[in-house]
PDB file of N, CA and C in Angstrom:
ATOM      1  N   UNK A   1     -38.559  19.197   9.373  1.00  0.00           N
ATOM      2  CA  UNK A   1     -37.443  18.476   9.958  1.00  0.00           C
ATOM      3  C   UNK A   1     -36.656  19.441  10.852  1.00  0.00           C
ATOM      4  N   UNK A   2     -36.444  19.121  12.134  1.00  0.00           N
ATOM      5  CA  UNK A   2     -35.220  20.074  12.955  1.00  0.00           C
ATOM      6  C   UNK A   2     -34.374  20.209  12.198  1.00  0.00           C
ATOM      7  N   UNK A   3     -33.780  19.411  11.660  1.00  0.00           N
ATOM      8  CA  UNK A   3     -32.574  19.983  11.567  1.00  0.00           C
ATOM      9  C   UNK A   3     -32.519  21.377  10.249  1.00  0.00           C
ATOM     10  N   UNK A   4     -33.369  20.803   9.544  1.00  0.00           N
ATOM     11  CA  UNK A   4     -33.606  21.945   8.504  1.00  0.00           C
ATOM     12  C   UNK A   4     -33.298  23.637   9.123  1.00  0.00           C
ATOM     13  N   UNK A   5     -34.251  23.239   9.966  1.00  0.00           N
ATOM     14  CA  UNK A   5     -34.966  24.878  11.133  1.00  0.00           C
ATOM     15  C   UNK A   5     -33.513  25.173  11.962  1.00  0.00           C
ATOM     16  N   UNK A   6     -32.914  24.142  12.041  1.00  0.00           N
ATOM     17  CA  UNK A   6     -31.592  24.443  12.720  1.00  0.00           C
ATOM     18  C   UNK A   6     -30.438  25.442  11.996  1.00  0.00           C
ATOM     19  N   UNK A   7     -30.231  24.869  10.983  1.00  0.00           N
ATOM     20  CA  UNK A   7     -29.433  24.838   9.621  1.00  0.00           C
ATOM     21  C   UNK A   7     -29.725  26.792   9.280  1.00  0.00           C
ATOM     22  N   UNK A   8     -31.367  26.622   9.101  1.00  0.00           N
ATOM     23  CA  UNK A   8     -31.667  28.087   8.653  1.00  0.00           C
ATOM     24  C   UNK A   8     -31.972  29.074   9.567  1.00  0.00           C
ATOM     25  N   UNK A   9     -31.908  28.744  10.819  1.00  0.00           N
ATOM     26  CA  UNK A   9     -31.681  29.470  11.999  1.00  0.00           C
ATOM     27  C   UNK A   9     -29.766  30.259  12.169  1.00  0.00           C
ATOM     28  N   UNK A  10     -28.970  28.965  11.940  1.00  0.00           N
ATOM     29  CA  UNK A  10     -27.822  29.252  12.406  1.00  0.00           C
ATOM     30  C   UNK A  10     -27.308  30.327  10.928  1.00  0.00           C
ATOM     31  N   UNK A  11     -28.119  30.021   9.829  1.00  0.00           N
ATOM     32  CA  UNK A  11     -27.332  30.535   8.429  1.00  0.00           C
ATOM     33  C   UNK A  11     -26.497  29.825   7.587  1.00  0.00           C
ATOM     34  N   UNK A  12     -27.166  28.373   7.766  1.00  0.00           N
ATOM     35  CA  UNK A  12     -25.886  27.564   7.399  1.00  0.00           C
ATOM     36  C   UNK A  12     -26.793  27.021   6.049  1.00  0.00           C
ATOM     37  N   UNK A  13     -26.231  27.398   4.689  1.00  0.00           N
ATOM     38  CA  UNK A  13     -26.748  26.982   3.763  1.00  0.00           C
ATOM     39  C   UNK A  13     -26.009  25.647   3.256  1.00  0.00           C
ATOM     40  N   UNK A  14     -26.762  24.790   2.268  1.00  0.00           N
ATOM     41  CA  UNK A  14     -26.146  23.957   1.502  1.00  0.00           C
ATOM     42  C   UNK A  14     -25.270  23.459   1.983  1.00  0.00           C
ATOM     43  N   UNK A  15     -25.776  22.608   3.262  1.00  0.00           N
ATOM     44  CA  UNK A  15     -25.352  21.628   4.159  1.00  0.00           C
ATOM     45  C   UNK A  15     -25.934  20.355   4.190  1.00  0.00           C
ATOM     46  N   UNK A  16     -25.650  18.781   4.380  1.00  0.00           N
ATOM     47  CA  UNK A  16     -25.950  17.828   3.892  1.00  0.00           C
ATOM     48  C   UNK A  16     -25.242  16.841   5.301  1.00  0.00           C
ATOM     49  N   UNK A  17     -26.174  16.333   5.797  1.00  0.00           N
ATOM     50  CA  UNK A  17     -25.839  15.482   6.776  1.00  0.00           C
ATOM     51  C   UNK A  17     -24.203  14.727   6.734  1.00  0.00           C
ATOM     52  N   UNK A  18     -24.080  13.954   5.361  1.00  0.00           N
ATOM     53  CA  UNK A  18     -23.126  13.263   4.918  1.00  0.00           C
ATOM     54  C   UNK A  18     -22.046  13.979   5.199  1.00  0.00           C
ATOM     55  N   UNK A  19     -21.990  15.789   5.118  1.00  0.00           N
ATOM     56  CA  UNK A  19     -20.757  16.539   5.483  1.00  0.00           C
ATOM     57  C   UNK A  19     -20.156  16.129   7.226  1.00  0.00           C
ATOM     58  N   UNK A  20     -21.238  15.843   7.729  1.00  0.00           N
ATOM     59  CA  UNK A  20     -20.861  15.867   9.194  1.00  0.00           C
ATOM     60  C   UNK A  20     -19.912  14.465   9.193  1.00  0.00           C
ATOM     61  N   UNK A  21     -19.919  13.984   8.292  1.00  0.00           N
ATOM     62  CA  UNK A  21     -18.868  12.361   8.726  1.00  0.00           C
ATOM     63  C   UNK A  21     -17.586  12.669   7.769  1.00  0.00           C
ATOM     64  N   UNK A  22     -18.164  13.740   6.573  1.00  0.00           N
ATOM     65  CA  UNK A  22     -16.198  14.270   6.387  1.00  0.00           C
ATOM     66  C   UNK A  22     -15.562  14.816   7.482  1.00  0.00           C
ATOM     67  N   UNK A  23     -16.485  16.296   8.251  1.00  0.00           N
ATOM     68  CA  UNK A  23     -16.166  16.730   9.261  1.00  0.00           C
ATOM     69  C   UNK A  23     -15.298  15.753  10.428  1.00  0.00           C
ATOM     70  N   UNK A  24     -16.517  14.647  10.480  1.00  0.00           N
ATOM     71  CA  UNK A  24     -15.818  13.971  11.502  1.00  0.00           C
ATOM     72  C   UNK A  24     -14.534  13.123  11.920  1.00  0.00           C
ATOM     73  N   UNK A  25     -14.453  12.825  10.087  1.00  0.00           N
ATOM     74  CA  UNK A  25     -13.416  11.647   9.553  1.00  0.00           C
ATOM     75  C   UNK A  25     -11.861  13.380   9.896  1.00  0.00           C
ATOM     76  N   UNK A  26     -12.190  14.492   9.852  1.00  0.00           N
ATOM     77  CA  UNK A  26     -10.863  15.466   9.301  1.00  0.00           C
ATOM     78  C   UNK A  26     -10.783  15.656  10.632  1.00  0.00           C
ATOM     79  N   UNK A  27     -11.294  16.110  11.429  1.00  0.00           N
ATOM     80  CA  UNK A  27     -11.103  16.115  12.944  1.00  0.00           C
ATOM     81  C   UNK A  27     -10.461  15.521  13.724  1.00  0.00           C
ATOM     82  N   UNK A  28     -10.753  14.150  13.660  1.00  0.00           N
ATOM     83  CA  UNK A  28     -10.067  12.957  13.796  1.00  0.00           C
ATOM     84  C   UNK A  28      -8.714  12.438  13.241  1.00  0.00           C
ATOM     85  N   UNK A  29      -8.675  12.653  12.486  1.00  0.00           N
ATOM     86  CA  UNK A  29      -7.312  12.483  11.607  1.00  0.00           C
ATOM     87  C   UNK A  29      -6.314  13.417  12.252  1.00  0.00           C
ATOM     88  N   UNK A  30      -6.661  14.869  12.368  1.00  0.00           N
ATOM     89  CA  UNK A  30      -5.790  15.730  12.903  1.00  0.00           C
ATOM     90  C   UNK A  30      -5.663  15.744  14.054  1.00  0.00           C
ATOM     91  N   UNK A  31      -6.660  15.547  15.181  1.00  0.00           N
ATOM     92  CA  UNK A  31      -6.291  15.148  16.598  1.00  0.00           C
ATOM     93  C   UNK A  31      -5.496  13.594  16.671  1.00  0.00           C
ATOM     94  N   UNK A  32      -4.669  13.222  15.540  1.00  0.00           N
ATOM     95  CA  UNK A  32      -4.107  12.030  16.005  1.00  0.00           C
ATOM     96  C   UNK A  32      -4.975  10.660  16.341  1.00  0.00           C
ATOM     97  N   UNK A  33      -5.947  10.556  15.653  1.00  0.00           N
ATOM     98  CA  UNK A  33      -6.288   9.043  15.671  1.00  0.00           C
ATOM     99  C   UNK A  33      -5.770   8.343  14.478  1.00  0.00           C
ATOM    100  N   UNK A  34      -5.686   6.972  15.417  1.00  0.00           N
ATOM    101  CA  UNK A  34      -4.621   6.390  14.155  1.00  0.00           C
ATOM    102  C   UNK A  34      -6.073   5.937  12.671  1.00  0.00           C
ATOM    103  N   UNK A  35      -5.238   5.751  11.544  1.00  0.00           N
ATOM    104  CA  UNK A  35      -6.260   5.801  10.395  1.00  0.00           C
ATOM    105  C   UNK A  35      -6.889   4.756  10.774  1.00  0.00           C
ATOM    106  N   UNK A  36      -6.317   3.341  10.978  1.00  0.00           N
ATOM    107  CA  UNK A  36      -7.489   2.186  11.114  1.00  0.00           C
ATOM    108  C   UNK A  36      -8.580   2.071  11.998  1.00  0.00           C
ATOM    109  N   UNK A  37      -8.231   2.784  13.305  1.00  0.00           N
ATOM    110  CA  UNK A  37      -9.696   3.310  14.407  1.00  0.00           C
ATOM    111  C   UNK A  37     -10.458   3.843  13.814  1.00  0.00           C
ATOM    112  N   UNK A  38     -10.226   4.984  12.978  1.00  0.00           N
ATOM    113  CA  UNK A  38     -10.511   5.755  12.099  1.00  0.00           C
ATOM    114  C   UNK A  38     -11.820   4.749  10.900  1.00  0.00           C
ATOM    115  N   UNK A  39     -10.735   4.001  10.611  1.00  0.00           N
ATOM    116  CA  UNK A  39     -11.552   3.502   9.459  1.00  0.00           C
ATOM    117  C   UNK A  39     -12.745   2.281   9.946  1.00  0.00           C
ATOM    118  N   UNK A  40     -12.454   1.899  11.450  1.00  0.00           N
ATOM    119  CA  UNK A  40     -13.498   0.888  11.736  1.00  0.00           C
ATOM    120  C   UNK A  40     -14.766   2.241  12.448  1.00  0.00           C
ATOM    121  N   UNK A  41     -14.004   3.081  12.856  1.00  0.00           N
ATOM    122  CA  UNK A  41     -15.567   4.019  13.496  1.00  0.00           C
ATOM    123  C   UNK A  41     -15.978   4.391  11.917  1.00  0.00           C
ATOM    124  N   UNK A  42     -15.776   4.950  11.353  1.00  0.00           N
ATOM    125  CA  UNK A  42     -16.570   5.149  10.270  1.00  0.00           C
ATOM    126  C   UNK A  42     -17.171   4.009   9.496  1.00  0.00           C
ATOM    127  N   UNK A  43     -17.164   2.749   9.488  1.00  0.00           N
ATOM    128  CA  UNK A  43     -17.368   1.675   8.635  1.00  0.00           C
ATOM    129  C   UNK A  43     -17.340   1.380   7.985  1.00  0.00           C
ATOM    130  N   UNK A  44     -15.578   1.883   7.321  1.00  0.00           N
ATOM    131  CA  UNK A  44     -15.237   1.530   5.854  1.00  0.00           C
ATOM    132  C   UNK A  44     -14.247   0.303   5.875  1.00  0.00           C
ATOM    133  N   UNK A  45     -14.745  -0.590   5.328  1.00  0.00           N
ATOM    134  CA  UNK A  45     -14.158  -1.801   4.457  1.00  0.00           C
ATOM    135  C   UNK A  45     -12.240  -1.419   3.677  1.00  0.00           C
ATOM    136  N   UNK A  46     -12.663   0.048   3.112  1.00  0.00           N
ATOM    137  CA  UNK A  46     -10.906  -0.245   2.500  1.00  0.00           C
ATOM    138  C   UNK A  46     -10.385   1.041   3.286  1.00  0.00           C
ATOM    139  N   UNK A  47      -9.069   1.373   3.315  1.00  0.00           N
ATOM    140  CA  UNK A  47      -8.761   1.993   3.873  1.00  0.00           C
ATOM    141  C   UNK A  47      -8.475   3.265   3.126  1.00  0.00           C
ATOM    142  N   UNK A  48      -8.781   3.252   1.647  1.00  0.00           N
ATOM    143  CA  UNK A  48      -9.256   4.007   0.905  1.00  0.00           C
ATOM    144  C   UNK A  48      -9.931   5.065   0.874  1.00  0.00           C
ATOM    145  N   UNK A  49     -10.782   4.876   1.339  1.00  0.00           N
ATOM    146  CA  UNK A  49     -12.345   5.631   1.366  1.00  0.00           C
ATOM    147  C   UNK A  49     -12.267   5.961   2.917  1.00  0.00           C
ATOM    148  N   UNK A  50     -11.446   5.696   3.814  1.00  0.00           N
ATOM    149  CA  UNK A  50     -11.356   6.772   5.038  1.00  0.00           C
ATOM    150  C   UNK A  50     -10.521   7.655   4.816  1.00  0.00           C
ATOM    151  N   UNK A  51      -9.673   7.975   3.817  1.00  0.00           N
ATOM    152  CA  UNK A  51      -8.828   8.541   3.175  1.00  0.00           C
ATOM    153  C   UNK A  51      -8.967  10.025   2.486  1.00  0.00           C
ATOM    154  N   UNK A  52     -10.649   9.165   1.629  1.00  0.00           N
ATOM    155  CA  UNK A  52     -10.795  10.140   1.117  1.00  0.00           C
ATOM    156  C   UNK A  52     -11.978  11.159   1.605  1.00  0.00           C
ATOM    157  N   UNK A  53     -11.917  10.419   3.211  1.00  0.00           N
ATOM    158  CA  UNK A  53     -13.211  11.528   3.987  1.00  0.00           C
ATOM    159  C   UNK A  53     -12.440  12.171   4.648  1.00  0.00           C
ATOM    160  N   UNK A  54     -11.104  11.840   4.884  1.00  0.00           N
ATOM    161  CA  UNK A  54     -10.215  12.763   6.036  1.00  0.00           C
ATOM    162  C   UNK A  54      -9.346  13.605   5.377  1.00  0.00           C
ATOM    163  N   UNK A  55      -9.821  14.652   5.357  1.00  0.00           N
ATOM    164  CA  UNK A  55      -9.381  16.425   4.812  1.00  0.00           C
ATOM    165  C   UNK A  55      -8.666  16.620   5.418  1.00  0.00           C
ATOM    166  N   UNK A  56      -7.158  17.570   5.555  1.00  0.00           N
ATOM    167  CA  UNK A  56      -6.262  17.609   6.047  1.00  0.00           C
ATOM    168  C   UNK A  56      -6.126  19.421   6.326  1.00  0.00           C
ATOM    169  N   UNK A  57      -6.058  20.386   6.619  1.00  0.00           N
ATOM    170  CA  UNK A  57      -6.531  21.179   6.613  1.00  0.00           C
ATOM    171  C   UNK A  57      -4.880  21.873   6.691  1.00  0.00           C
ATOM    172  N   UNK A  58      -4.909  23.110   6.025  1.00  0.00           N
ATOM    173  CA  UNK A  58      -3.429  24.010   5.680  1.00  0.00           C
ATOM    174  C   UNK A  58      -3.039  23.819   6.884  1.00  0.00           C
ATOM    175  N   UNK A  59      -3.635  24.377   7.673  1.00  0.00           N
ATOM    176  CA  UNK A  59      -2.816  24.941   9.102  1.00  0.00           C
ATOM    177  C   UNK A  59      -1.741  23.685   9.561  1.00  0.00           C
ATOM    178  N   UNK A  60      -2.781  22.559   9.744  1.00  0.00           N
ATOM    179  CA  UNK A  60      -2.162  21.399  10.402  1.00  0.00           C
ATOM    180  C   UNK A  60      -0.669  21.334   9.246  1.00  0.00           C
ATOM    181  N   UNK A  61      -0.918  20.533   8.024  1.00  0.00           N
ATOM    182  CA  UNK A  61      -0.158  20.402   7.397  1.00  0.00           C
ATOM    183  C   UNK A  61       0.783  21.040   7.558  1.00  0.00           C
ATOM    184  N   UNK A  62       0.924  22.654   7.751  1.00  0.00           N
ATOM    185  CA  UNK A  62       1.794  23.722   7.684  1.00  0.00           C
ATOM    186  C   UNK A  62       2.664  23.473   8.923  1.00  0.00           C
ATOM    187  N   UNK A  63       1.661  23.018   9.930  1.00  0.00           N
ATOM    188  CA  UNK A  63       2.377  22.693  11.695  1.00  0.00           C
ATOM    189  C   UNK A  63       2.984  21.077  11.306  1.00  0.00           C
ATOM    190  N   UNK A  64       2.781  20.228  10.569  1.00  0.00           N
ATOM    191  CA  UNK A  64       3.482  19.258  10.433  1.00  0.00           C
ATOM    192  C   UNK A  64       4.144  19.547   9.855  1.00  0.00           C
ATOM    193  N   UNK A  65       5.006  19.942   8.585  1.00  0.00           N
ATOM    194  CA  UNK A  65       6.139  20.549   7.786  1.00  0.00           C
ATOM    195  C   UNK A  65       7.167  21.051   8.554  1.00  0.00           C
ATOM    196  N   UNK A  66       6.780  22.056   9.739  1.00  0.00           N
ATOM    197  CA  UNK A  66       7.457  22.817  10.806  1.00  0.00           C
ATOM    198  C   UNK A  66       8.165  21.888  11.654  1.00  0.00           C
ATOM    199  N   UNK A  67       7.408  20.502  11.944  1.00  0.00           N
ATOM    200  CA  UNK A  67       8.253  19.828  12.717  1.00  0.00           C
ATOM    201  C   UNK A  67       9.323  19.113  12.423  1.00  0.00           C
ATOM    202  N   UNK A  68       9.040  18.845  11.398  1.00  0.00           N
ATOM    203  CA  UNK A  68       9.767  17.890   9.818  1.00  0.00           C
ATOM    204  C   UNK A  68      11.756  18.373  10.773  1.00  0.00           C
ATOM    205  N   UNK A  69      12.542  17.233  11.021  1.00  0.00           N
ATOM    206  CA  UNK A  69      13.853  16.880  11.478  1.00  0.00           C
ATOM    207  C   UNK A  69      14.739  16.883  10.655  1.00  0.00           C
ATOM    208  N   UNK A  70      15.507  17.480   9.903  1.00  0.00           N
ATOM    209  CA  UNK A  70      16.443  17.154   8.589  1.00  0.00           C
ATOM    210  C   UNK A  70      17.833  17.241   9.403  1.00  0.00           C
ATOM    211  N   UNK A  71      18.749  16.344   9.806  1.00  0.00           N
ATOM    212  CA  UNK A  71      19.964  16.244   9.679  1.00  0.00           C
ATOM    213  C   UNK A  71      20.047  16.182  11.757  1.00  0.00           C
ATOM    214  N   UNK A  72      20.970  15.776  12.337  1.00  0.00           N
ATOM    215  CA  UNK A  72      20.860  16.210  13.636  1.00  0.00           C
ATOM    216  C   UNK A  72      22.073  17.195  14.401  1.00  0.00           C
ATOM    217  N   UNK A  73      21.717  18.058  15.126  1.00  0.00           N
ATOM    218  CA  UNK A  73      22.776  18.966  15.075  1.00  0.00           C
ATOM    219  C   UNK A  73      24.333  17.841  16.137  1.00  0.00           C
ATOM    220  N   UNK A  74      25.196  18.533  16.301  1.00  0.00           N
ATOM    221  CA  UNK A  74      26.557  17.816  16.620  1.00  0.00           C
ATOM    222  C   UNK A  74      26.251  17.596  18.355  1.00  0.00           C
ATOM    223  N   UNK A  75      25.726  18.754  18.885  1.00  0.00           N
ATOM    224  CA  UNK A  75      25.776  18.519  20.239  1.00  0.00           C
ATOM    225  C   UNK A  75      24.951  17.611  20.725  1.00  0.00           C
ATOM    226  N   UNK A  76      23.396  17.092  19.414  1.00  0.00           N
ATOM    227  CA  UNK A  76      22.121  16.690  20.129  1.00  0.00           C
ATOM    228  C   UNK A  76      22.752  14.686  19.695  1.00  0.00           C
ATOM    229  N   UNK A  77      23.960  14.520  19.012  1.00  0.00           N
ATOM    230  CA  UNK A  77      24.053  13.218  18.967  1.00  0.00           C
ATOM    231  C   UNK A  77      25.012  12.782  19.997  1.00  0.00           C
ATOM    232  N   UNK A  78      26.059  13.595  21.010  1.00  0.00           N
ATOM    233  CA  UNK A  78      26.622  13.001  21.594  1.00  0.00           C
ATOM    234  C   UNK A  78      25.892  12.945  23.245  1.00  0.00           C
ATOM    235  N   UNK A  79      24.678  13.640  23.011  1.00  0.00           N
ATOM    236  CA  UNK A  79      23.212  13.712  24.309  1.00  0.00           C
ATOM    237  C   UNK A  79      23.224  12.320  25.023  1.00  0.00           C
TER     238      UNK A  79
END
């Protein structure tokens, strides 16, 4: 199978096709597609199970936390 020869060419062990649609589902999620596009390209029925293919990865999370708005300062409400 190519892809096998691919896999053990590049060094990539204990890899499984099925990873490439978590891959694809976490990618997606973090470049901002909304979940339900999300959940009809992948062809899941609940919105569940696109949920639990889309991995969220530190960094992002860490860059969403950072943006996180708590309170507004005095000068930016009379803008």
């Amino acid at each position: 199978m190519a892809l096998r020869r691919i896999l053990k060419r590049a060094g990539i062990e204990d890899f499984r096709l099925h990873d490439a649609r978590h891959t694809f589902a976490s990618y997606q999620a973090m470049a901002g597609l909304q979940p339900r596009a999300l959940q009809e390209l992948l062809g899941h029925k609940d919105a569940r199970m696109t949920m639990r293919y889309s991995h969220l990865a530190n960094a992002y999370l860490r860059a969403a936390v950072d943006q996180v708005v708590i309170g507004v300062e005095k000068a930016e409400k009379s803008a």
